[in-house]
N, C-alpha and C. Protein backbone atom coordinates (compact mmCIF):
# COMPACT_ATOMS: atom_id res chain seq x y z
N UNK A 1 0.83 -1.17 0.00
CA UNK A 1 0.00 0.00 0.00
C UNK A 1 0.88 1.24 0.00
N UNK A 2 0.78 2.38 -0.41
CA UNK A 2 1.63 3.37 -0.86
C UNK A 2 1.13 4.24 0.32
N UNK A 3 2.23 5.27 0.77
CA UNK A 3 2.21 6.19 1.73
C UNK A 3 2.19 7.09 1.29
N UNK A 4 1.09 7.72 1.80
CA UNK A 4 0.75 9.33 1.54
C UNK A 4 1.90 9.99 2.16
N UNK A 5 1.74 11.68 1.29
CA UNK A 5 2.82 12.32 1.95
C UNK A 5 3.04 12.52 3.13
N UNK A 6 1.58 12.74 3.38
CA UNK A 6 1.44 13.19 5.07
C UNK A 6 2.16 12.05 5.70
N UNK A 7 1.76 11.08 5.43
CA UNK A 7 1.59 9.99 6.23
C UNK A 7 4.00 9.72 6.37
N UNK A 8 4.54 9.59 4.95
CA UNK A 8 5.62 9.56 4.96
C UNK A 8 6.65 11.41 6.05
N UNK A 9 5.55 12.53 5.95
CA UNK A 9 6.68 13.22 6.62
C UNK A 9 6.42 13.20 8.18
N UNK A 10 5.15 12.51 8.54
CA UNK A 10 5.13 12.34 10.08
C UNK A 10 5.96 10.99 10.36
N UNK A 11 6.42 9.82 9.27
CA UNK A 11 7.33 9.38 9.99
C UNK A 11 8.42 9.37 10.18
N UNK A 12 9.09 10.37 8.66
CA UNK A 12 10.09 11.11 8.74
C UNK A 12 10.67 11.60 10.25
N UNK A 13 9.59 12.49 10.64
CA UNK A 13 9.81 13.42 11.84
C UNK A 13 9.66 12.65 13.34
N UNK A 14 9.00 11.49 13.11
CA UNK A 14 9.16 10.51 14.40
C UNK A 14 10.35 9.91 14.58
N UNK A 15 11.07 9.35 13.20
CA UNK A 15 12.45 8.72 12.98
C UNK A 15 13.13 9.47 13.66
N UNK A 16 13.39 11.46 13.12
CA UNK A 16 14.28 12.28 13.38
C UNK A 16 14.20 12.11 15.01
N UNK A 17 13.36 12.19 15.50
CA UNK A 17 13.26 12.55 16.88
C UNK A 17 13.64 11.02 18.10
N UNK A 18 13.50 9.67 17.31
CA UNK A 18 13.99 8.56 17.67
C UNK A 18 15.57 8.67 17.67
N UNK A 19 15.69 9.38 16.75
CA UNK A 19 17.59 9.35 16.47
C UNK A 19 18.50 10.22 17.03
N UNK A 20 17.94 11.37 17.36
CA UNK A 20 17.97 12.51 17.88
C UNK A 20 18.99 13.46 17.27
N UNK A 21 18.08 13.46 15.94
CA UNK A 21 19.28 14.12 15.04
C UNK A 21 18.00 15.50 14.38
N UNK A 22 18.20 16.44 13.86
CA UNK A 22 17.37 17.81 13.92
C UNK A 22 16.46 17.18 12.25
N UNK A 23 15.51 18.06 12.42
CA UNK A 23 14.36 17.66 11.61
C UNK A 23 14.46 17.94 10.08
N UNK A 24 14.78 17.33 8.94
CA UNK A 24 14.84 18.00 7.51
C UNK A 24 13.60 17.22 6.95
N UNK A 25 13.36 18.18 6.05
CA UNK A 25 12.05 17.80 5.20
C UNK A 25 12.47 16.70 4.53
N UNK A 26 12.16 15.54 3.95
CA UNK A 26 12.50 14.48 3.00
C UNK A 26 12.88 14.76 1.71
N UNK A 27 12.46 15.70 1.37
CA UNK A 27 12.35 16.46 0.14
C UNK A 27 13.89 17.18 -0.09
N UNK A 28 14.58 17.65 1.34
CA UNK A 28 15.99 17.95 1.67
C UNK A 28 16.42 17.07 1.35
N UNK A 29 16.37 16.25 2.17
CA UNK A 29 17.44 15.06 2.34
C UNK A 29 17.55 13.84 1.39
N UNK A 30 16.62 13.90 -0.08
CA UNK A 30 16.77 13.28 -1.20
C UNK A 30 17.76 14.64 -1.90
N UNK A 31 17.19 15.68 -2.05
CA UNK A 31 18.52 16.36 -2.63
C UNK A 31 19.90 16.52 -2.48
N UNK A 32 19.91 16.41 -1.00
CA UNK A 32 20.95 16.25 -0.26
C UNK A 32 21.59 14.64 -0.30
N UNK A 33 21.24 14.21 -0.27
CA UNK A 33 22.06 12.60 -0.37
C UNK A 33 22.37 12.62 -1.97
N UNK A 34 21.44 12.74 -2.53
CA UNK A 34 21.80 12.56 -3.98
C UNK A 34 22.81 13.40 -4.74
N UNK A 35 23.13 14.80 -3.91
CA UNK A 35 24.19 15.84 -4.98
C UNK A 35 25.84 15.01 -3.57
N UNK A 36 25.35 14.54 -2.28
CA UNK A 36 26.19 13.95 -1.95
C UNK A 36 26.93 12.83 -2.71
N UNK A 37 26.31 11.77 -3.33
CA UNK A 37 26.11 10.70 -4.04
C UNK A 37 27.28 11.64 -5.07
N UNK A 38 26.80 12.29 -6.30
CA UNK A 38 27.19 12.73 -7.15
C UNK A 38 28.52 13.38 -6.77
N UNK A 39 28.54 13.80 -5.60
CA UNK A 39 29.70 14.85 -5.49
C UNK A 39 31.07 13.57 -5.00
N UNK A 40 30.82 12.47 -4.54
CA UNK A 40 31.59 12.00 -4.14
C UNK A 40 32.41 10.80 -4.65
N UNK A 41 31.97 10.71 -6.25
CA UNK A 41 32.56 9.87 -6.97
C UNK A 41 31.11 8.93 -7.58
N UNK A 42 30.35 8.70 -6.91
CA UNK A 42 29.10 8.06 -7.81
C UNK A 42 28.82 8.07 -8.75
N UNK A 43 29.25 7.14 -9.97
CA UNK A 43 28.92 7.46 -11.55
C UNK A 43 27.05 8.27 -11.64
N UNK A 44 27.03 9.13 -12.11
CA UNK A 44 25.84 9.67 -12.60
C UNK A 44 24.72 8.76 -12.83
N UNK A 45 25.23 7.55 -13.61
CA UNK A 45 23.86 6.80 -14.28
C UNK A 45 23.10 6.40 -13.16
N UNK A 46 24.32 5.76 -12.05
CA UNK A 46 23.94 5.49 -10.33
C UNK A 46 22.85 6.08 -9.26
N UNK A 47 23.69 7.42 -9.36
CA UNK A 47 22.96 8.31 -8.40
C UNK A 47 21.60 8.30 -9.63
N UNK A 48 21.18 8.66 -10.89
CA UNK A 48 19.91 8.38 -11.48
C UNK A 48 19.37 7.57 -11.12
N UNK A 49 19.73 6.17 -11.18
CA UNK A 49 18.90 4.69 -11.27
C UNK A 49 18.30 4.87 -9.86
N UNK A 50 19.37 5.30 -8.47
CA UNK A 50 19.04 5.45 -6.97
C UNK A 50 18.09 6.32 -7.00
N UNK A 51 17.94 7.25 -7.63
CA UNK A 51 16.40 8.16 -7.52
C UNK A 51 15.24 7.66 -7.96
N UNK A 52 15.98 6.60 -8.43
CA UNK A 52 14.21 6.27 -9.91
C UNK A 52 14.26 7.19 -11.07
N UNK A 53 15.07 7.73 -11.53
CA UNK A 53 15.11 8.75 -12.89
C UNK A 53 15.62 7.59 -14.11
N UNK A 54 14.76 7.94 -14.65
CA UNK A 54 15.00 7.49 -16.19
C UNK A 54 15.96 7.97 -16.96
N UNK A 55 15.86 9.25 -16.70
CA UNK A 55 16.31 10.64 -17.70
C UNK A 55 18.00 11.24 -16.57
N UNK A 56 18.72 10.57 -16.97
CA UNK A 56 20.21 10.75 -16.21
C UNK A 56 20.27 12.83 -16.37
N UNK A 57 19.60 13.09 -17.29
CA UNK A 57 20.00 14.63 -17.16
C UNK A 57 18.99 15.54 -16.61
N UNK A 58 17.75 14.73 -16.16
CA UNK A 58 17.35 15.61 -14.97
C UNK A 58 17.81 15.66 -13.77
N UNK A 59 18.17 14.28 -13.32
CA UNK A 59 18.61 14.33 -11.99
C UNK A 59 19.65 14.71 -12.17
N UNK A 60 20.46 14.81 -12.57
CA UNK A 60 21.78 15.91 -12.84
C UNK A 60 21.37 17.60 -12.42
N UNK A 61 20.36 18.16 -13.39
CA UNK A 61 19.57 19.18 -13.62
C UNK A 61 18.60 19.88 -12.34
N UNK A 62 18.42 18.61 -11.54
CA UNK A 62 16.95 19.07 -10.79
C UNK A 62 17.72 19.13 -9.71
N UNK A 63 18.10 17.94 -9.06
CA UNK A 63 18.73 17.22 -7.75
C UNK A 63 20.14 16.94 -7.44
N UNK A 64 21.05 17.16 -8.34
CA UNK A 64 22.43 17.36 -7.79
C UNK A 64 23.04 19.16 -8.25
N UNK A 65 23.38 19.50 -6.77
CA UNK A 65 24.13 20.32 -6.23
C UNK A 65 25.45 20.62 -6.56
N UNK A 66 26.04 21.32 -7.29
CA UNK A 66 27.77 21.29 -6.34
C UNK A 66 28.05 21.82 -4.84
N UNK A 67 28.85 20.84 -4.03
CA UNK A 67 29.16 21.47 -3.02
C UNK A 67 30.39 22.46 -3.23
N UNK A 68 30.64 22.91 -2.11
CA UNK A 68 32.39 23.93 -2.14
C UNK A 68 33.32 23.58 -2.71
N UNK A 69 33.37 22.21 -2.30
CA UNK A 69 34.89 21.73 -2.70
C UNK A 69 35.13 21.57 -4.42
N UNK A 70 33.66 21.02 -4.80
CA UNK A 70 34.06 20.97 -6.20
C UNK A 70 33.62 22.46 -7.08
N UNK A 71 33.24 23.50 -6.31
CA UNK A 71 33.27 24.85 -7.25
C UNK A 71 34.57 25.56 -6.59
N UNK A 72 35.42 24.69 -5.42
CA UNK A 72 36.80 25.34 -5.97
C UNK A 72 37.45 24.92 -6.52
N UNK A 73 37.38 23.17 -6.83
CA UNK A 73 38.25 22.33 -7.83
C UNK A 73 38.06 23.26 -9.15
N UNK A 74 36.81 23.21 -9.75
CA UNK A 74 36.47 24.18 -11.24
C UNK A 74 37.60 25.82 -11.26
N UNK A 75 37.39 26.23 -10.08
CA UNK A 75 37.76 27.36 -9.93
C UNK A 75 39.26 27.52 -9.90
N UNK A 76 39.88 26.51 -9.23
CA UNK A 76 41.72 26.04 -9.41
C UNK A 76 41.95 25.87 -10.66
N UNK A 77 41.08 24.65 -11.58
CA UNK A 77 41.34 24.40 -12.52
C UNK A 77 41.28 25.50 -13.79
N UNK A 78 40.00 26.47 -13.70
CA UNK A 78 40.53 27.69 -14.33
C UNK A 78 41.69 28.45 -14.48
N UNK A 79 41.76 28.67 -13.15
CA UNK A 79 43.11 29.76 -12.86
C UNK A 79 44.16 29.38 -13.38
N UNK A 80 44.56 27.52 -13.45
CA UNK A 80 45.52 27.06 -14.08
C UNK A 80 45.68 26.98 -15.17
N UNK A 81 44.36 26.43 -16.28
CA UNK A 81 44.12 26.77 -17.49
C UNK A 81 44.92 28.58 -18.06
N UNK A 82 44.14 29.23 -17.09
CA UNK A 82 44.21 31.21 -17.57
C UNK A 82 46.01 31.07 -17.34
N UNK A 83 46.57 30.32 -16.63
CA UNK A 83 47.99 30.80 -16.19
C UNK A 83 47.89 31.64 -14.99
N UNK A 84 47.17 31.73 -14.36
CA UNK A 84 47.09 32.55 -12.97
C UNK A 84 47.22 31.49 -11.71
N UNK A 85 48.18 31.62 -10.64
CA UNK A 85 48.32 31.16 -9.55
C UNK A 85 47.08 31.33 -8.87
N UNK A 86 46.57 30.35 -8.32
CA UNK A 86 45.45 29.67 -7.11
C UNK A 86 45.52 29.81 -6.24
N UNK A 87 44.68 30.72 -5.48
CA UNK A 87 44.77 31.36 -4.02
C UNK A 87 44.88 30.34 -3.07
N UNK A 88 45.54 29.98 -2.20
CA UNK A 88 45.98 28.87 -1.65
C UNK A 88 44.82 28.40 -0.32
């Protein structure tokens, strides 16, 4: 039988409070695991198939994030490309 939303974020929020860890919407914490997923070496098709996406370039598009580290990797890798030293 399929769980309503309601029904999935009140047990969301019973879990959180069993674990005693602070409350995120589900809706967070699929975006959040998934640009985690992506950011940390997870081939793409992966972190897709783990969402249920068909379409590898939405969940790319919709649901993965860059974190810091990899918009300063991009950002090193520019500077090196331009010939400009990388703020350390």
């Amino acid at each position: 039988m399929p769980v309503q939303d309601g029904q999935a974020s009140a047990r969301g929020a019973k879990a959180h409070g069993a674990a005693g860890v602070r409350r995120v919407r589900l809706y967070d914490a699929r975006h959040a695991c998934l640009s985690w997923m992506a950011n940390n070496g997870v081939p793409d098709t992966v972190v897709s198939a783990w969402a249920g996406h068909s379409d590898l370039s939405f969940t790319k598009r919709v649901y993965v994030h860059p974190d810091p580290q990899s918009l300063k990797a991009g950002s090193d890798k520019l500077s090196e490309l331009l010939g400009a030293q990388a703020p350390a």
